[in-house]
PDB file of N, CA and C in Angstrom:
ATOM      1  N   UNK A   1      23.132  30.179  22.131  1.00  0.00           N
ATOM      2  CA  UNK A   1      22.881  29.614  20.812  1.00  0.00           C
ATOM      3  C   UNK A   1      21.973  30.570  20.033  1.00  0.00           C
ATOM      4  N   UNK A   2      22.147  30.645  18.943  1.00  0.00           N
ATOM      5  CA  UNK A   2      21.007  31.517  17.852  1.00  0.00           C
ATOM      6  C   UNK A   2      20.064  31.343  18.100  1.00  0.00           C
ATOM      7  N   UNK A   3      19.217  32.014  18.238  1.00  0.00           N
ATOM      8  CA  UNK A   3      17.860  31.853  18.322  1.00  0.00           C
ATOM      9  C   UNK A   3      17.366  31.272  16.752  1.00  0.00           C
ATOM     10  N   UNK A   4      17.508  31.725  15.456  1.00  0.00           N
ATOM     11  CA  UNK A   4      17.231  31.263  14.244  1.00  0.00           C
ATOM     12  C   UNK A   4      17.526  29.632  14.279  1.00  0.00           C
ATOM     13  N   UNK A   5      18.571  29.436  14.498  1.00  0.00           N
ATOM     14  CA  UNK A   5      19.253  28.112  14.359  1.00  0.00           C
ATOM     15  C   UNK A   5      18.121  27.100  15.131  1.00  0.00           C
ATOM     16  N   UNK A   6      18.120  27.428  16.445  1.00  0.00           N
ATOM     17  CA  UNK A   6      17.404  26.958  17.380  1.00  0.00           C
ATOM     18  C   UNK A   6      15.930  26.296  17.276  1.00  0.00           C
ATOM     19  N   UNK A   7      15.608  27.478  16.258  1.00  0.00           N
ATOM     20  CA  UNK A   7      14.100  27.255  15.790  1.00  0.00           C
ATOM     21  C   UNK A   7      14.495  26.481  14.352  1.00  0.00           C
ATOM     22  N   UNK A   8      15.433  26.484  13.507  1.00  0.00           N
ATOM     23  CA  UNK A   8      15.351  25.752  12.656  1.00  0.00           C
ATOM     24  C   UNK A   8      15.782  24.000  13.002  1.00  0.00           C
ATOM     25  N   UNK A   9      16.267  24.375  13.987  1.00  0.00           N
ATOM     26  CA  UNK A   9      16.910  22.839  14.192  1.00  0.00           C
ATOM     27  C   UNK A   9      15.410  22.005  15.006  1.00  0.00           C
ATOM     28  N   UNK A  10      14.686  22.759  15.557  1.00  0.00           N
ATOM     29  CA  UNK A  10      13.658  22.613  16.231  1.00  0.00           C
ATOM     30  C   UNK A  10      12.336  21.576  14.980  1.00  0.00           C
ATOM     31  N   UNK A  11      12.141  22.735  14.049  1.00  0.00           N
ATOM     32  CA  UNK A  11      11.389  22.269  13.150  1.00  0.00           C
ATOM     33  C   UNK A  11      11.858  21.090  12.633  1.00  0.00           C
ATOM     34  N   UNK A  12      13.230  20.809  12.136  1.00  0.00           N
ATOM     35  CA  UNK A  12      13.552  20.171  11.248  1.00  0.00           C
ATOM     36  C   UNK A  12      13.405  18.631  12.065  1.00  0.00           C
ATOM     37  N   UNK A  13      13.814  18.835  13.330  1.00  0.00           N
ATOM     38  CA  UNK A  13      13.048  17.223  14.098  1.00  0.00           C
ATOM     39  C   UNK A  13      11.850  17.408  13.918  1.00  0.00           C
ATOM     40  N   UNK A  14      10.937  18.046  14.079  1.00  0.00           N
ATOM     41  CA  UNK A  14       9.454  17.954  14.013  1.00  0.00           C
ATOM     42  C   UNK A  14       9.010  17.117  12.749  1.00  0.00           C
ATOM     43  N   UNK A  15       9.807  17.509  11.822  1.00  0.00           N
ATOM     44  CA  UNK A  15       9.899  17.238  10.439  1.00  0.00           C
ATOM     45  C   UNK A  15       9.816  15.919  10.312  1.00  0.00           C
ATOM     46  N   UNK A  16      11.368  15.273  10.453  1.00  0.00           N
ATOM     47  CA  UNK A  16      11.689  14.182  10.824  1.00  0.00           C
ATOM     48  C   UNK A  16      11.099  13.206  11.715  1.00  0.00           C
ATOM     49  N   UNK A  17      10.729  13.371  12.463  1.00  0.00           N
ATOM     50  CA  UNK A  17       9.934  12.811  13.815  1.00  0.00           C
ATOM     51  C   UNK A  17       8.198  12.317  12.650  1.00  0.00           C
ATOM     52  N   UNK A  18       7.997  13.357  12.049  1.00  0.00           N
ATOM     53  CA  UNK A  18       6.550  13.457  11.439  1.00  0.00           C
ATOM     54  C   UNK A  18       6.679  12.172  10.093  1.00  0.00           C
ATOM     55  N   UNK A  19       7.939  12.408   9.425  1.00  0.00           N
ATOM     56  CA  UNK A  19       8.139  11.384   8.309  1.00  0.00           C
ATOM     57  C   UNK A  19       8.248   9.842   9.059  1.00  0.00           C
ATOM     58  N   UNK A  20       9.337  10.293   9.677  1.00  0.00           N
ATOM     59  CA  UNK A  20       8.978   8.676  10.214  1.00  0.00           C
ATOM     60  C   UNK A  20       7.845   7.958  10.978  1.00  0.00           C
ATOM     61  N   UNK A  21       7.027   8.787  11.696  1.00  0.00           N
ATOM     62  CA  UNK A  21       5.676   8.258  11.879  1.00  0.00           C
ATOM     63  C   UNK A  21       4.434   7.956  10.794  1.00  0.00           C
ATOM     64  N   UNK A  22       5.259   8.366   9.280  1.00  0.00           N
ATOM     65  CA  UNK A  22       4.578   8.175   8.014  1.00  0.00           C
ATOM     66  C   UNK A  22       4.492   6.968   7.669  1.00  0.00           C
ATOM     67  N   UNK A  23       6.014   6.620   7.684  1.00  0.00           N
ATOM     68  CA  UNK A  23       7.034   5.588   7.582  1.00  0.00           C
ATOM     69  C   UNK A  23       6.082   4.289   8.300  1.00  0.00           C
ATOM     70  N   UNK A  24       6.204   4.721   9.177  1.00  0.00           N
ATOM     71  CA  UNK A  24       6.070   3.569  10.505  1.00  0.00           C
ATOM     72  C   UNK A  24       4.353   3.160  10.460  1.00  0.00           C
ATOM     73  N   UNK A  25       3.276   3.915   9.911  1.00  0.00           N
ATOM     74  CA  UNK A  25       2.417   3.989   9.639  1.00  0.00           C
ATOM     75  C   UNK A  25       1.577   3.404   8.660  1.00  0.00           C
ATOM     76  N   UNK A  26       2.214   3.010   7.189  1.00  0.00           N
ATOM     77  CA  UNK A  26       2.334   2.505   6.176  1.00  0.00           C
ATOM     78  C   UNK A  26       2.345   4.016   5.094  1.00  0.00           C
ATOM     79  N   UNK A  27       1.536   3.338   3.617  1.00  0.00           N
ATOM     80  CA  UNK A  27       0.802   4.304   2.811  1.00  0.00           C
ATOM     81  C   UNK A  27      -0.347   4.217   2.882  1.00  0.00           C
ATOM     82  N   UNK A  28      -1.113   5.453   2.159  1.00  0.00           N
ATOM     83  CA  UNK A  28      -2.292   5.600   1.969  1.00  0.00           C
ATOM     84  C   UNK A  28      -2.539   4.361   0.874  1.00  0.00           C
ATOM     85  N   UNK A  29      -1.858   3.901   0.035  1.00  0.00           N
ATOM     86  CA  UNK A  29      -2.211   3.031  -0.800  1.00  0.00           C
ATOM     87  C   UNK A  29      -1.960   1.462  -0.486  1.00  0.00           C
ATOM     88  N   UNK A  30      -1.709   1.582   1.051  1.00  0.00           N
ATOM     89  CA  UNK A  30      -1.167   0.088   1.544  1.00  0.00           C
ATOM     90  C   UNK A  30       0.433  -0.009   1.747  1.00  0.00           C
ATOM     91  N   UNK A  31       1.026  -1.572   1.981  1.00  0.00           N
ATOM     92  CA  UNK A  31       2.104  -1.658   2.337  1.00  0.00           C
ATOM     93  C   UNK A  31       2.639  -3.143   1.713  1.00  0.00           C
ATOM     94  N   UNK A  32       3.781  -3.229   1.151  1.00  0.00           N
ATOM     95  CA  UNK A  32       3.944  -4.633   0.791  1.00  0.00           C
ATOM     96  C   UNK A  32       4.797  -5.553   2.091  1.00  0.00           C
ATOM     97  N   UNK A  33       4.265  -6.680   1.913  1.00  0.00           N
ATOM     98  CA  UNK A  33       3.927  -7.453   2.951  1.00  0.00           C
ATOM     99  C   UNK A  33       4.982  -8.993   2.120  1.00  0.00           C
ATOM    100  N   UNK A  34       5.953  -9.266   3.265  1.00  0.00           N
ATOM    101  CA  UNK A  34       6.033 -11.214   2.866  1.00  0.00           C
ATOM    102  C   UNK A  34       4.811 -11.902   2.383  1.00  0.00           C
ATOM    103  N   UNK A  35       5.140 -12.777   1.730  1.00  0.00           N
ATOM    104  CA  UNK A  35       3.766 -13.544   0.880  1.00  0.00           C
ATOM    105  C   UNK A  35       3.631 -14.590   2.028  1.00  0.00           C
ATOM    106  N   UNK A  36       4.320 -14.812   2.619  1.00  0.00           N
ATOM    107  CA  UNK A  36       3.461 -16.114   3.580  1.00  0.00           C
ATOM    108  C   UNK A  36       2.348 -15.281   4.483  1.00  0.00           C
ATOM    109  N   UNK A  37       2.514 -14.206   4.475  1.00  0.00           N
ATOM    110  CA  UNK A  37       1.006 -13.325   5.237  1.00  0.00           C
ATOM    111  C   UNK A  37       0.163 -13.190   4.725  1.00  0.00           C
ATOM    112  N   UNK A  38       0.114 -13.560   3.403  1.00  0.00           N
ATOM    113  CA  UNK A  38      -1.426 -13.401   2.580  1.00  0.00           C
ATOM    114  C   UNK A  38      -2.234 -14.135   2.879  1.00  0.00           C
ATOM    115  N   UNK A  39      -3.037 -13.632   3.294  1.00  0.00           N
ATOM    116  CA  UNK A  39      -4.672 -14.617   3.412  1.00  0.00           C
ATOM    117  C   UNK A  39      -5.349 -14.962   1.784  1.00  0.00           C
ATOM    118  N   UNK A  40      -4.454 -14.855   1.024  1.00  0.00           N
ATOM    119  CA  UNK A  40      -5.078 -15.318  -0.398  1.00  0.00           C
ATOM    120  C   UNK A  40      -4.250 -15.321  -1.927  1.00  0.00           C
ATOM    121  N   UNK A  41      -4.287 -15.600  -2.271  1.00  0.00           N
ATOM    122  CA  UNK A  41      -3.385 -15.944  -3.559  1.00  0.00           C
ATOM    123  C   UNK A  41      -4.261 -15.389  -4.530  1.00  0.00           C
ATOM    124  N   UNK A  42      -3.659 -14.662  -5.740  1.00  0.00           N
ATOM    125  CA  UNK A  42      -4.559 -14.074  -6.667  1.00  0.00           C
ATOM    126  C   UNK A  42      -3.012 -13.973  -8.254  1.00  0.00           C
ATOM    127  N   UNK A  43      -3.307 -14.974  -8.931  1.00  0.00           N
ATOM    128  CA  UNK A  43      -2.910 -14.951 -10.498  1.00  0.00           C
ATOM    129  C   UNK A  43      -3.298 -14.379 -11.164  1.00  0.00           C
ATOM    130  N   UNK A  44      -2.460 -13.245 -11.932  1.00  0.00           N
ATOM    131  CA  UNK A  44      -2.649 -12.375 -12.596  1.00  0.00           C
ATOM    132  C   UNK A  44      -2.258 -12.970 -14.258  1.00  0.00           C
ATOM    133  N   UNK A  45      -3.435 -13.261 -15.128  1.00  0.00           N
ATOM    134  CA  UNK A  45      -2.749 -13.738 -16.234  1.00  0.00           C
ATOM    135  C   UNK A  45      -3.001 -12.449 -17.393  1.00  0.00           C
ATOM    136  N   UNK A  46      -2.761 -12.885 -18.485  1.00  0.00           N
ATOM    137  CA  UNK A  46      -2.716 -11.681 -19.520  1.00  0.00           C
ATOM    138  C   UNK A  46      -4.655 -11.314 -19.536  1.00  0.00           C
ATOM    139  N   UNK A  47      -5.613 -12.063 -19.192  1.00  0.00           N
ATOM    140  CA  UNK A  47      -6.879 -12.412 -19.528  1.00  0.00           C
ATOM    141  C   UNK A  47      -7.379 -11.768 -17.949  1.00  0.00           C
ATOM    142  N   UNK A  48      -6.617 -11.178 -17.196  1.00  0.00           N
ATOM    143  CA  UNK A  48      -6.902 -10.404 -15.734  1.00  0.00           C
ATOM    144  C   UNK A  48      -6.807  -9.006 -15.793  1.00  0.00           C
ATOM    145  N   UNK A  49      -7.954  -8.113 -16.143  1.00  0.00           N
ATOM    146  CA  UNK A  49      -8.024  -6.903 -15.969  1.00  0.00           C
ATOM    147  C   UNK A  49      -8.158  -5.936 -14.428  1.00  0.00           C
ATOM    148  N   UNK A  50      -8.624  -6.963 -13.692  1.00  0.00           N
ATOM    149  CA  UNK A  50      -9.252  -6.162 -12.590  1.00  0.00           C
ATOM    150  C   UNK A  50      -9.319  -7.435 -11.261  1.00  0.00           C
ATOM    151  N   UNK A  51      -9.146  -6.601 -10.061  1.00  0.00           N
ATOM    152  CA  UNK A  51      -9.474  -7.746  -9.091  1.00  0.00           C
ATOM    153  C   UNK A  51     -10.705  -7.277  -7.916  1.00  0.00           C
ATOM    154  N   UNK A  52     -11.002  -7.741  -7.221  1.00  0.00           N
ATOM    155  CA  UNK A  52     -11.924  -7.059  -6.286  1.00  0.00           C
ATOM    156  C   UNK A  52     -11.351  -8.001  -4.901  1.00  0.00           C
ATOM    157  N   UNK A  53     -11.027  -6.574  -3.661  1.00  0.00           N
ATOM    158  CA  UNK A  53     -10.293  -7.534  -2.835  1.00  0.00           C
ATOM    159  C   UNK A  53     -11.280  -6.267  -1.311  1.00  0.00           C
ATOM    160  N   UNK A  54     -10.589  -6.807  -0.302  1.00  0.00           N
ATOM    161  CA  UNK A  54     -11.618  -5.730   0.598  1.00  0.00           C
ATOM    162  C   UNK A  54     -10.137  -5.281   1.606  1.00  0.00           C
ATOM    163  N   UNK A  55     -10.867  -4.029   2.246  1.00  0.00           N
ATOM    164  CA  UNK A  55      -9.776  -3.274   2.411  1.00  0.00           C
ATOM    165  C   UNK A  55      -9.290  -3.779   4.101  1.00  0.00           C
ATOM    166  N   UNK A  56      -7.744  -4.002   4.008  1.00  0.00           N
ATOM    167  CA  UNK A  56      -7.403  -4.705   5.063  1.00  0.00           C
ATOM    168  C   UNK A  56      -6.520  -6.143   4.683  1.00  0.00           C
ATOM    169  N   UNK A  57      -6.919  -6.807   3.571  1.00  0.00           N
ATOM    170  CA  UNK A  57      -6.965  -8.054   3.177  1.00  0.00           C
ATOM    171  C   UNK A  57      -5.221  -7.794   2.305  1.00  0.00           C
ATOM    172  N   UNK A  58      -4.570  -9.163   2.837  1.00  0.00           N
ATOM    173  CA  UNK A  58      -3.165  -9.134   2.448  1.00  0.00           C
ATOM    174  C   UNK A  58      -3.272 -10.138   1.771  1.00  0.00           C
ATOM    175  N   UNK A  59      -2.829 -10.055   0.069  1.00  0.00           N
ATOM    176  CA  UNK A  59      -2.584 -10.683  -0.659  1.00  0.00           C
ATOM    177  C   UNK A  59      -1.391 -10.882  -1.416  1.00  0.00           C
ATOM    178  N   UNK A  60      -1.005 -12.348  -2.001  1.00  0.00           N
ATOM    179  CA  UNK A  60      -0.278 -12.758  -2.533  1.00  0.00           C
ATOM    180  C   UNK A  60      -0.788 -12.591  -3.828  1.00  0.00           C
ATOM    181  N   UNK A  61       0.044 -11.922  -5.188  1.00  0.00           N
ATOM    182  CA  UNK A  61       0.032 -11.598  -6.388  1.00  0.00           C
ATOM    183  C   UNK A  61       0.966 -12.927  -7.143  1.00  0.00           C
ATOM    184  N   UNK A  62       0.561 -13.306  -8.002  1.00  0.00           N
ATOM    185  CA  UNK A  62       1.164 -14.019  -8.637  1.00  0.00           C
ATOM    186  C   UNK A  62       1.075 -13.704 -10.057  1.00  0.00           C
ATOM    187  N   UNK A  63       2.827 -13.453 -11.279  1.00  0.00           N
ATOM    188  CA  UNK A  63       2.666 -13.086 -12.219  1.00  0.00           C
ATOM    189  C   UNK A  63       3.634 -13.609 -12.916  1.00  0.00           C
ATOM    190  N   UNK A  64       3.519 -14.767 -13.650  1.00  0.00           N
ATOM    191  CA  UNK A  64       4.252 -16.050 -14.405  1.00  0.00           C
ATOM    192  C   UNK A  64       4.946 -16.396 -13.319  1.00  0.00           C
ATOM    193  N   UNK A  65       6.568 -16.466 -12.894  1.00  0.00           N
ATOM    194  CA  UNK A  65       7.142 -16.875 -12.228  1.00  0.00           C
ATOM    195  C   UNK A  65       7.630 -16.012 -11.278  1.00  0.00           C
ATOM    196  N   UNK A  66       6.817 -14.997 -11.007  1.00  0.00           N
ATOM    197  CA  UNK A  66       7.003 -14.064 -10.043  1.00  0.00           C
ATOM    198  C   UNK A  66       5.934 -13.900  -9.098  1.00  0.00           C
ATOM    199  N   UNK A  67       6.497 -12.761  -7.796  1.00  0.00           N
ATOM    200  CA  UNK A  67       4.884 -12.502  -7.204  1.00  0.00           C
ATOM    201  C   UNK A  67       5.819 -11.465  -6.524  1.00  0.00           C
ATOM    202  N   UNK A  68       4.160 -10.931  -5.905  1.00  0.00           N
ATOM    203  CA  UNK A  68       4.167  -9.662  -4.945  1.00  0.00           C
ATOM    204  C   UNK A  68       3.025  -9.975  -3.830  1.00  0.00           C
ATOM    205  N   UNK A  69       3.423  -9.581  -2.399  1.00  0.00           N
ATOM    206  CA  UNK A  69       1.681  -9.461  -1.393  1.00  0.00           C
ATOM    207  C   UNK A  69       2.178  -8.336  -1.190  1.00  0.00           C
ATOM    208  N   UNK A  70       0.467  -7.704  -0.641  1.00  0.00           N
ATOM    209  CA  UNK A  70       0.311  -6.419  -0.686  1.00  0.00           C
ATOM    210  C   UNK A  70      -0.714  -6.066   0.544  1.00  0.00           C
ATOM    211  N   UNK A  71      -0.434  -5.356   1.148  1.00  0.00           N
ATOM    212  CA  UNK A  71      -1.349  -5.473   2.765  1.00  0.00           C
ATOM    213  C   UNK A  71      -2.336  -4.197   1.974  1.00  0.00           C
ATOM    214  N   UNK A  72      -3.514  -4.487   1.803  1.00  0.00           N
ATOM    215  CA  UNK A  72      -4.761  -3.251   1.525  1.00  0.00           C
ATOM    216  C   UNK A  72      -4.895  -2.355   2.605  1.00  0.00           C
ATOM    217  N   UNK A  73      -4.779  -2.307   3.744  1.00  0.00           N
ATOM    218  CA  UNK A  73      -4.677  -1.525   4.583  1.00  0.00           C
ATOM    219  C   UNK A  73      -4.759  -0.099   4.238  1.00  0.00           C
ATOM    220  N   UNK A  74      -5.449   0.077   3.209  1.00  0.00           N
ATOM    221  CA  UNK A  74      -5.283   1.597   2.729  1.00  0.00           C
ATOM    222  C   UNK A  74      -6.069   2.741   3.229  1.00  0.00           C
ATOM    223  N   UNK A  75      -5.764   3.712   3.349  1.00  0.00           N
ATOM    224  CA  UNK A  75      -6.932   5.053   3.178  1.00  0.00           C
ATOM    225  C   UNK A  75      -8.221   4.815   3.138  1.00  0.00           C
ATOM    226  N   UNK A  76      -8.724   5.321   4.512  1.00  0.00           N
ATOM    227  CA  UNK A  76     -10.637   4.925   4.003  1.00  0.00           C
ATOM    228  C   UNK A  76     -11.209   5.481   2.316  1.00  0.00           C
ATOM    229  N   UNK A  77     -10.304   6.474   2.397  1.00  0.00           N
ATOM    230  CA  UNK A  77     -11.151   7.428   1.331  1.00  0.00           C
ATOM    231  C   UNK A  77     -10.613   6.165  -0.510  1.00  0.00           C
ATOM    232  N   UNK A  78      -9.880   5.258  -0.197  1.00  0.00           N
ATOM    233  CA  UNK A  78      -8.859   4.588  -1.302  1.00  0.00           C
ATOM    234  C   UNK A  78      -9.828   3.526  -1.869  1.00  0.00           C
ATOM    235  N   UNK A  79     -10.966   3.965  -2.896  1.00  0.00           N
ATOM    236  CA  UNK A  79     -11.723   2.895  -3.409  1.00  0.00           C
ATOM    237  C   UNK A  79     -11.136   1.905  -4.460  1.00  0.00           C
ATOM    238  N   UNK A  80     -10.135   2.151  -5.024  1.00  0.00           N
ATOM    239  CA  UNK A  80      -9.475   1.698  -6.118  1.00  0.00           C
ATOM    240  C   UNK A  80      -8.532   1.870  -6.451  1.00  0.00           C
ATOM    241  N   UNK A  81      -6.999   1.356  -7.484  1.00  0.00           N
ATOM    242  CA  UNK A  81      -5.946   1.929  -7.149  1.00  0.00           C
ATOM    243  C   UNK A  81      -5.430   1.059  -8.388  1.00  0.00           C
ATOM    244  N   UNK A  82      -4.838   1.029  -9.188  1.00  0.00           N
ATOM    245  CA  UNK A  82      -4.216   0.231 -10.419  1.00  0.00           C
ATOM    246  C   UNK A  82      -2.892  -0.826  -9.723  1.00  0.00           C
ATOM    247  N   UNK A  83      -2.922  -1.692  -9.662  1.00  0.00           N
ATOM    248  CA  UNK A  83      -2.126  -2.852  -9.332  1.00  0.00           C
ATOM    249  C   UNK A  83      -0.420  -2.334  -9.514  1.00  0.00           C
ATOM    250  N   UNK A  84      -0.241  -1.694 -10.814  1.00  0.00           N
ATOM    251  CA  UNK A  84       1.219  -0.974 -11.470  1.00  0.00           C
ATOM    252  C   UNK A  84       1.381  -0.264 -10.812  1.00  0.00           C
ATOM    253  N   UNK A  85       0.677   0.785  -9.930  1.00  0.00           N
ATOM    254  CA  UNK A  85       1.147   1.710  -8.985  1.00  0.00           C
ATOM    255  C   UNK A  85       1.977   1.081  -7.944  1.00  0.00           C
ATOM    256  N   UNK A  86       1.337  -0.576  -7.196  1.00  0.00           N
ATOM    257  CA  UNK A  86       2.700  -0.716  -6.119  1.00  0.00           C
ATOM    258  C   UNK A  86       3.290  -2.175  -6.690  1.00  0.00           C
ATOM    259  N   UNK A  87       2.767  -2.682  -7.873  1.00  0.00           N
ATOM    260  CA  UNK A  87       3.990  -4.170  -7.956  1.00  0.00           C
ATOM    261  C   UNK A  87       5.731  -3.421  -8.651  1.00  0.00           C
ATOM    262  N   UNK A  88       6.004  -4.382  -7.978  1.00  0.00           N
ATOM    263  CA  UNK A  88       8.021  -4.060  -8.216  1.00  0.00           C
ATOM    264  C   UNK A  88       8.045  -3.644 -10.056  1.00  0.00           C
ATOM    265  N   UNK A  89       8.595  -2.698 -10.562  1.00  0.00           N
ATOM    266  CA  UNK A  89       8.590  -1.944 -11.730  1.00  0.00           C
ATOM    267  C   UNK A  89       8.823  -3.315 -12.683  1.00  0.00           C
ATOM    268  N   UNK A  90       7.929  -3.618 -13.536  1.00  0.00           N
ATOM    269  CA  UNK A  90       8.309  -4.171 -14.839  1.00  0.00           C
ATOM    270  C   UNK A  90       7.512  -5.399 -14.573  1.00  0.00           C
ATOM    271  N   UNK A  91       7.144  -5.837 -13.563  1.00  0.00           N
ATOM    272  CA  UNK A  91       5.755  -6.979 -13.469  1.00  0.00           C
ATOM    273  C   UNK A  91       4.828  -7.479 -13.904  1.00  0.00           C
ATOM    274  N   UNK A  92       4.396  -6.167 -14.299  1.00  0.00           N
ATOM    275  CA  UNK A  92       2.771  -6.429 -14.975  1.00  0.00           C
ATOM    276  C   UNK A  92       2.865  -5.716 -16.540  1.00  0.00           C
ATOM    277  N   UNK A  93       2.484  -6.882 -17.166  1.00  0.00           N
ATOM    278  CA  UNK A  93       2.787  -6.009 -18.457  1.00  0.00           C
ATOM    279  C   UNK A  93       1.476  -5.272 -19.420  1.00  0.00           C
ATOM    280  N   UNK A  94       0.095  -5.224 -18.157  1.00  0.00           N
ATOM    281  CA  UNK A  94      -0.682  -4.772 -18.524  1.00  0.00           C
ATOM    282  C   UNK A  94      -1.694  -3.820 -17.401  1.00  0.00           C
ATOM    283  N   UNK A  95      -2.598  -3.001 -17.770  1.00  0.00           N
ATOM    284  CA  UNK A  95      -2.347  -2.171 -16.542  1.00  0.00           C
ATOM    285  C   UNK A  95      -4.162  -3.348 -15.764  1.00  0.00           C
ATOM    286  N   UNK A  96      -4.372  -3.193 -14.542  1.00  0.00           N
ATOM    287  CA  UNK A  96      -4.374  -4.276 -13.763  1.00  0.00           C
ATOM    288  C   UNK A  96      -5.151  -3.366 -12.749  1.00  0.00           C
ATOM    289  N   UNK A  97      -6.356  -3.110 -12.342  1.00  0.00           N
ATOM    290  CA  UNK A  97      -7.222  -2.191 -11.836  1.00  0.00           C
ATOM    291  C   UNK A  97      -7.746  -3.070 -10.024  1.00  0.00           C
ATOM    292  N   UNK A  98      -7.319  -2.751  -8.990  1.00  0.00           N
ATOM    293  CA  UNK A  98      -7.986  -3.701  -7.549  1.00  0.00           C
ATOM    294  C   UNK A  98      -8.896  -2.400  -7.064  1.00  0.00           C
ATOM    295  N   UNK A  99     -10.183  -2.904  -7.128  1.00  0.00           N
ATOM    296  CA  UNK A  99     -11.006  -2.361  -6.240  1.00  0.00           C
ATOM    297  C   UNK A  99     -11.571  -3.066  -4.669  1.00  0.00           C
ATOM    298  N   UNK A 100     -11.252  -2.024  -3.593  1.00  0.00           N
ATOM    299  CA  UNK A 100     -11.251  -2.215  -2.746  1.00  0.00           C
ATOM    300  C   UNK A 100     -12.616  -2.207  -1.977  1.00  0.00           C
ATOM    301  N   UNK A 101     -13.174  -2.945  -1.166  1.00  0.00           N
ATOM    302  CA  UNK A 101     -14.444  -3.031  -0.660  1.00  0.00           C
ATOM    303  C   UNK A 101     -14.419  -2.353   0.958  1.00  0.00           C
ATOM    304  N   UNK A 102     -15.042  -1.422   0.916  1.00  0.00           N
ATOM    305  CA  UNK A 102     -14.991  -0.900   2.287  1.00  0.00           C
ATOM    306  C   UNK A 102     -15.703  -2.143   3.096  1.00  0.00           C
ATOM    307  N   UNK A 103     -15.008  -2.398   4.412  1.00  0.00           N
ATOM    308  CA  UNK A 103     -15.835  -3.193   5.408  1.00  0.00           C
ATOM    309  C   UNK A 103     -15.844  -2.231   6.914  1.00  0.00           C
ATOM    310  N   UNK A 104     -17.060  -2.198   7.155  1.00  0.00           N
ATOM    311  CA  UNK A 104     -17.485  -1.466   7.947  1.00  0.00           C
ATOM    312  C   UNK A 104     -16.989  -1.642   9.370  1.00  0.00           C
ATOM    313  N   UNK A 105     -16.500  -3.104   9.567  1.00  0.00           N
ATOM    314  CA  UNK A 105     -15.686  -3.342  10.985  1.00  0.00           C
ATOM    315  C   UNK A 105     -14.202  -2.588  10.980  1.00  0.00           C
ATOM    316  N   UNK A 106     -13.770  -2.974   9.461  1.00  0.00           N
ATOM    317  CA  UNK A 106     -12.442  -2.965   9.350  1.00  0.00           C
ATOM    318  C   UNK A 106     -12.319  -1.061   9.301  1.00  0.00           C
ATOM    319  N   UNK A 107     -13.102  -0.526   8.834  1.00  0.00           N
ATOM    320  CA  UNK A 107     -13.562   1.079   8.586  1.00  0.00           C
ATOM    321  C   UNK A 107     -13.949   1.795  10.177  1.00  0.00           C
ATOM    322  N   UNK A 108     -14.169   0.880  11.067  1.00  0.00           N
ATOM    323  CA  UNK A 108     -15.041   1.621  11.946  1.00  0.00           C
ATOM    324  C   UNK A 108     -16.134   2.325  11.784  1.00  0.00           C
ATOM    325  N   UNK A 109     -16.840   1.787  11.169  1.00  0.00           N
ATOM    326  CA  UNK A 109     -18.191   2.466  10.989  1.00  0.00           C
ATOM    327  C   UNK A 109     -19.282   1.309  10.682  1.00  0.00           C
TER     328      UNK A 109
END
């Protein structure tokens, strides 16, 4: 077999192997989650700029007759993150700021 080939076919699982442990891992910005796993319900009305939630904590979003949960599970380094970045496109019709509370159990530290 080619030696080139060999090494490319080589990497390209490494590759693969590496995405899906991304995958399987969540995001740095969390993961959306079924709403019956939320440990909390949070209504977003036009008069809701901002939420304060702690990191780890899976919530249920509620927005008129819709919703989203969202597992915080994020990035130690992830203090804050605009709500529009992960609700389903066209949700929020205003932009919607969650700051995340480091907890030191949930952080290891």
């Amino acid at each position: 077999m080619n030696r080139k080939l060999l090494i490319a076919g080589a990497a390209m699982l490494t590759w693969t192997a590496a995405a899906a442990a991304a995958d399987s891992h969540g995001d740095i910005l969390g993961t959306a989650e079924p709403a019956p796993g939320a440990a909390r319900t949070i209504v977003i009305g036009s008069n809701i700029d901002y939420v304060n939630l702690d990191r780890g904590e899976i919530v249920n979003f509620i927005v008129g007759d819709k919703s989203f949960a969202w597992s915080f599970a994020t990035a130690g380094t992830i203090s804050e993150l605009d709500l529009n970045d992960i609700a389903p496109p066209g949700l929020l019709d205003h932009r919607v700021k969650a700051y995340i509370k480091r907890l030191p159990l949930y952080d290891g530290g």
